[in-house]
N, C-alpha and C. Protein backbone atom coordinates (compact mmCIF):
# COMPACT_ATOMS: atom_id res chain seq x y z
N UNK A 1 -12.22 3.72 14.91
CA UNK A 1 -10.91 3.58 14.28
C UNK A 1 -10.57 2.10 14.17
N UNK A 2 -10.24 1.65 13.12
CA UNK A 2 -9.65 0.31 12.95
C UNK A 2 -8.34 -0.02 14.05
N UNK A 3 -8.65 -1.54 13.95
CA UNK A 3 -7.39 -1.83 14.86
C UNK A 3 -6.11 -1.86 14.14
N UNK A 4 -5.00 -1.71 15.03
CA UNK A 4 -3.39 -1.56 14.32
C UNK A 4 -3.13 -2.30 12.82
N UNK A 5 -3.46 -3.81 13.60
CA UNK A 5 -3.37 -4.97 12.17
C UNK A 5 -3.92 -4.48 11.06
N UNK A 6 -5.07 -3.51 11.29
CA UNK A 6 -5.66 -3.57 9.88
C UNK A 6 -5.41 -1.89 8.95
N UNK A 7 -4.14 -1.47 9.57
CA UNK A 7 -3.70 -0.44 9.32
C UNK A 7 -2.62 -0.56 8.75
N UNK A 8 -2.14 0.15 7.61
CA UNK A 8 -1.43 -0.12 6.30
C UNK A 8 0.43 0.96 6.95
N UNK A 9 0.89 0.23 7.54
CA UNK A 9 1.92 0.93 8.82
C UNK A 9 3.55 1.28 7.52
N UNK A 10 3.43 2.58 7.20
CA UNK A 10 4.23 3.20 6.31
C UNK A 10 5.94 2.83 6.43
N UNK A 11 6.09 3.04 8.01
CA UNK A 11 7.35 3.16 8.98
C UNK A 11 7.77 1.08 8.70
N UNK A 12 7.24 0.29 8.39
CA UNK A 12 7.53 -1.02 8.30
C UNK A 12 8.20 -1.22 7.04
N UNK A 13 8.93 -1.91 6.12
CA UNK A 13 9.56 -1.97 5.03
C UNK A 13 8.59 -3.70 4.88
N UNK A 14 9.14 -4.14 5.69
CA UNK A 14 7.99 -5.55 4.97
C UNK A 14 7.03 -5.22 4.81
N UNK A 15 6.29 -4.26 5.35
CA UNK A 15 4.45 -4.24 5.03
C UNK A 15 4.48 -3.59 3.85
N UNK A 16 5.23 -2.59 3.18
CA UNK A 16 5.57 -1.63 2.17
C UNK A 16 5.90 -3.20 1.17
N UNK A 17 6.93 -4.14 1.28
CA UNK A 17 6.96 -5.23 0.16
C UNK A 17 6.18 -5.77 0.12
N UNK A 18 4.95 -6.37 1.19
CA UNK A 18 4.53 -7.36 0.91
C UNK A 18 3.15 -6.91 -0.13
N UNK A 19 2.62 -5.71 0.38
CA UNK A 19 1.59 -4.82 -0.15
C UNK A 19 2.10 -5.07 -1.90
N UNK A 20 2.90 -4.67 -2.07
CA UNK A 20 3.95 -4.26 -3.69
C UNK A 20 3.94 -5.94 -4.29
N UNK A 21 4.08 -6.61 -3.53
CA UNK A 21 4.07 -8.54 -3.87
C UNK A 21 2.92 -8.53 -4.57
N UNK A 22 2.37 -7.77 -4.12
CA UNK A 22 0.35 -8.36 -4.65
C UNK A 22 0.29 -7.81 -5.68
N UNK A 23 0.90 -7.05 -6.17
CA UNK A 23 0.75 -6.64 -7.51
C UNK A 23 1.42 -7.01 -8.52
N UNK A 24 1.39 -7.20 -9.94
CA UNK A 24 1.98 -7.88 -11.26
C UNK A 24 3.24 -6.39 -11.10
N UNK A 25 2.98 -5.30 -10.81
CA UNK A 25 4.02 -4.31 -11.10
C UNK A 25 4.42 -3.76 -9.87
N UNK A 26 5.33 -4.85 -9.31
CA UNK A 26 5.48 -4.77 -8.11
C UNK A 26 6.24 -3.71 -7.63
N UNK A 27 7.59 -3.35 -8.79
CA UNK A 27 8.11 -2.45 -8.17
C UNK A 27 7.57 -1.16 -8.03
N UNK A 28 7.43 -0.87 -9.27
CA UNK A 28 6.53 0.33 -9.18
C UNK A 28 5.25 0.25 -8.23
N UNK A 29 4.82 -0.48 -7.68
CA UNK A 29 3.94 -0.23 -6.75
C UNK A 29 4.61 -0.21 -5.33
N UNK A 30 6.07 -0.14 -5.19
CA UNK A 30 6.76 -0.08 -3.94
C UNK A 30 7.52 0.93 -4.40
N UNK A 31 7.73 1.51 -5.26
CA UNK A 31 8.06 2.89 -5.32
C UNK A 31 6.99 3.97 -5.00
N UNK A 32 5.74 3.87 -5.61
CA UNK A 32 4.91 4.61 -5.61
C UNK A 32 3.98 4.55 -4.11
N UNK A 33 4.44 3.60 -3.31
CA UNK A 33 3.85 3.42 -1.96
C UNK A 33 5.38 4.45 -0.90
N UNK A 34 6.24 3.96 -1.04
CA UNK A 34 7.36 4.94 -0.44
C UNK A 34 6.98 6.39 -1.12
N UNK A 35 6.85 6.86 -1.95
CA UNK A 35 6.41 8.69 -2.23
C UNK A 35 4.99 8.50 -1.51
N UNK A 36 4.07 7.66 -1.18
CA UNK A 36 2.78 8.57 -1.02
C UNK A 36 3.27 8.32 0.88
N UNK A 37 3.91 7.28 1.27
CA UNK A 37 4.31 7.23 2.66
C UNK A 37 4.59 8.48 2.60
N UNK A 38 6.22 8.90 1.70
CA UNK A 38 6.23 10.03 2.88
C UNK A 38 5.70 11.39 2.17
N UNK A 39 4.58 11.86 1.67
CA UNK A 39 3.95 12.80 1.37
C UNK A 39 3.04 12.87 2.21
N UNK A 40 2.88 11.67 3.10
CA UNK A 40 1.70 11.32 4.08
C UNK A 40 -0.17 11.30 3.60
N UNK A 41 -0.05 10.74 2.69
CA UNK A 41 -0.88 10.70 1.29
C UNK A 41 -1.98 9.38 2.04
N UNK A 42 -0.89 8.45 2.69
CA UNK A 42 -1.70 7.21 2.90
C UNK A 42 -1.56 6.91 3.82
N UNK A 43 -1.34 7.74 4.75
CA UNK A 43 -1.02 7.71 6.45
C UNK A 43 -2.38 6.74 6.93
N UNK A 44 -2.19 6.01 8.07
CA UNK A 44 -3.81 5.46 8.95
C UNK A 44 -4.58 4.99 7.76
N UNK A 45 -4.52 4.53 6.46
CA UNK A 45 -5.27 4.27 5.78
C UNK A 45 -5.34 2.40 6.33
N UNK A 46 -6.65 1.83 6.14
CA UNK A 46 -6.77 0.41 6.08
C UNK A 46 -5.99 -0.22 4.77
N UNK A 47 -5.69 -1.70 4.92
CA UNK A 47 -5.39 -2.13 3.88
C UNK A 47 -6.52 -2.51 2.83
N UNK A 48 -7.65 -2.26 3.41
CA UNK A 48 -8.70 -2.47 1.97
C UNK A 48 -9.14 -1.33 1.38
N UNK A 49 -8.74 -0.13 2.22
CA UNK A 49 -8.98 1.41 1.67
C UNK A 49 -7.58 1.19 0.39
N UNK A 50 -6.25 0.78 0.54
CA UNK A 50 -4.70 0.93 0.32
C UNK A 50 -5.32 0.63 -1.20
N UNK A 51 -5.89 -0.87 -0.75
CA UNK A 51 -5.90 -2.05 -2.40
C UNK A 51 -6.51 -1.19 -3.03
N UNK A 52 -7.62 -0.82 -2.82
CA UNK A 52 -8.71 -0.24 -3.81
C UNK A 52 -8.33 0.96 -4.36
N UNK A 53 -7.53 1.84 -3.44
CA UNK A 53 -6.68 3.14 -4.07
C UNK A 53 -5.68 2.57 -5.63
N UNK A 54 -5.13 1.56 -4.61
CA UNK A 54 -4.07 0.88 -5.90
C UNK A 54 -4.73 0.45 -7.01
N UNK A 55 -5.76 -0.38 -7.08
CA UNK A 55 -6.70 -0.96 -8.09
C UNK A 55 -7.22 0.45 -9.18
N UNK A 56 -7.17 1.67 -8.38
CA UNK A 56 -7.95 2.65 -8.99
C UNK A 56 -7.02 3.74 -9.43
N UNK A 57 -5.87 3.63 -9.49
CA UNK A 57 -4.52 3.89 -9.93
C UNK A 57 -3.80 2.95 -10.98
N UNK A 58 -4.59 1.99 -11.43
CA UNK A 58 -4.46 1.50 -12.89
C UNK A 58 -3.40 -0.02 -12.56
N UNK A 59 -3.03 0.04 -11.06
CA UNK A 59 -2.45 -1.60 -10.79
C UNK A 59 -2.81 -2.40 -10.88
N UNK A 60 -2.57 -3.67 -10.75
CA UNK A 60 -3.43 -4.84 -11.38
C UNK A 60 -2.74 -6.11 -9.71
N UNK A 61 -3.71 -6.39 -9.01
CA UNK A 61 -3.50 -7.22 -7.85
C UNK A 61 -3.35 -8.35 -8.63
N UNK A 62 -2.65 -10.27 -8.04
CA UNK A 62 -2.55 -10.76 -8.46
C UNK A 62 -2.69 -11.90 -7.44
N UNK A 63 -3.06 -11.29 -6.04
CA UNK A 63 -3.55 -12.07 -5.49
C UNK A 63 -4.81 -11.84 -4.60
């Protein structure tokens, strides 16, 4: 199991913005991260499992 840090922590509101920052469509990618939080869609996921979900969901990273 990955360590904490590298776990994408739903229950945080900064980790939920800063994730949504990296993208050109930011809000919508902080909307669409709050529904899969709580559908529990992306529970324990890593943040390089998170990006690549997002990347493959038609978002566009920007950093």
């Amino acid at each position: 199991m990955p360590s904490d840090h590298a776990l994408f922590n739903c229950s945080q509101d900064h980790e939920i913005n800063y994730v949504a920052s990296l993208y050109l469509e930011h809000q919508k990618v902080r909307e669409y991260l709050k529904e899969k939080c709580a559908d529990g869609t992306i529970s324990h996921w890593t943040h390089k499992k998170l990006y690549e979900h997002l990347e493959s969901q038609g978002f566009t990273k920007i950093k």
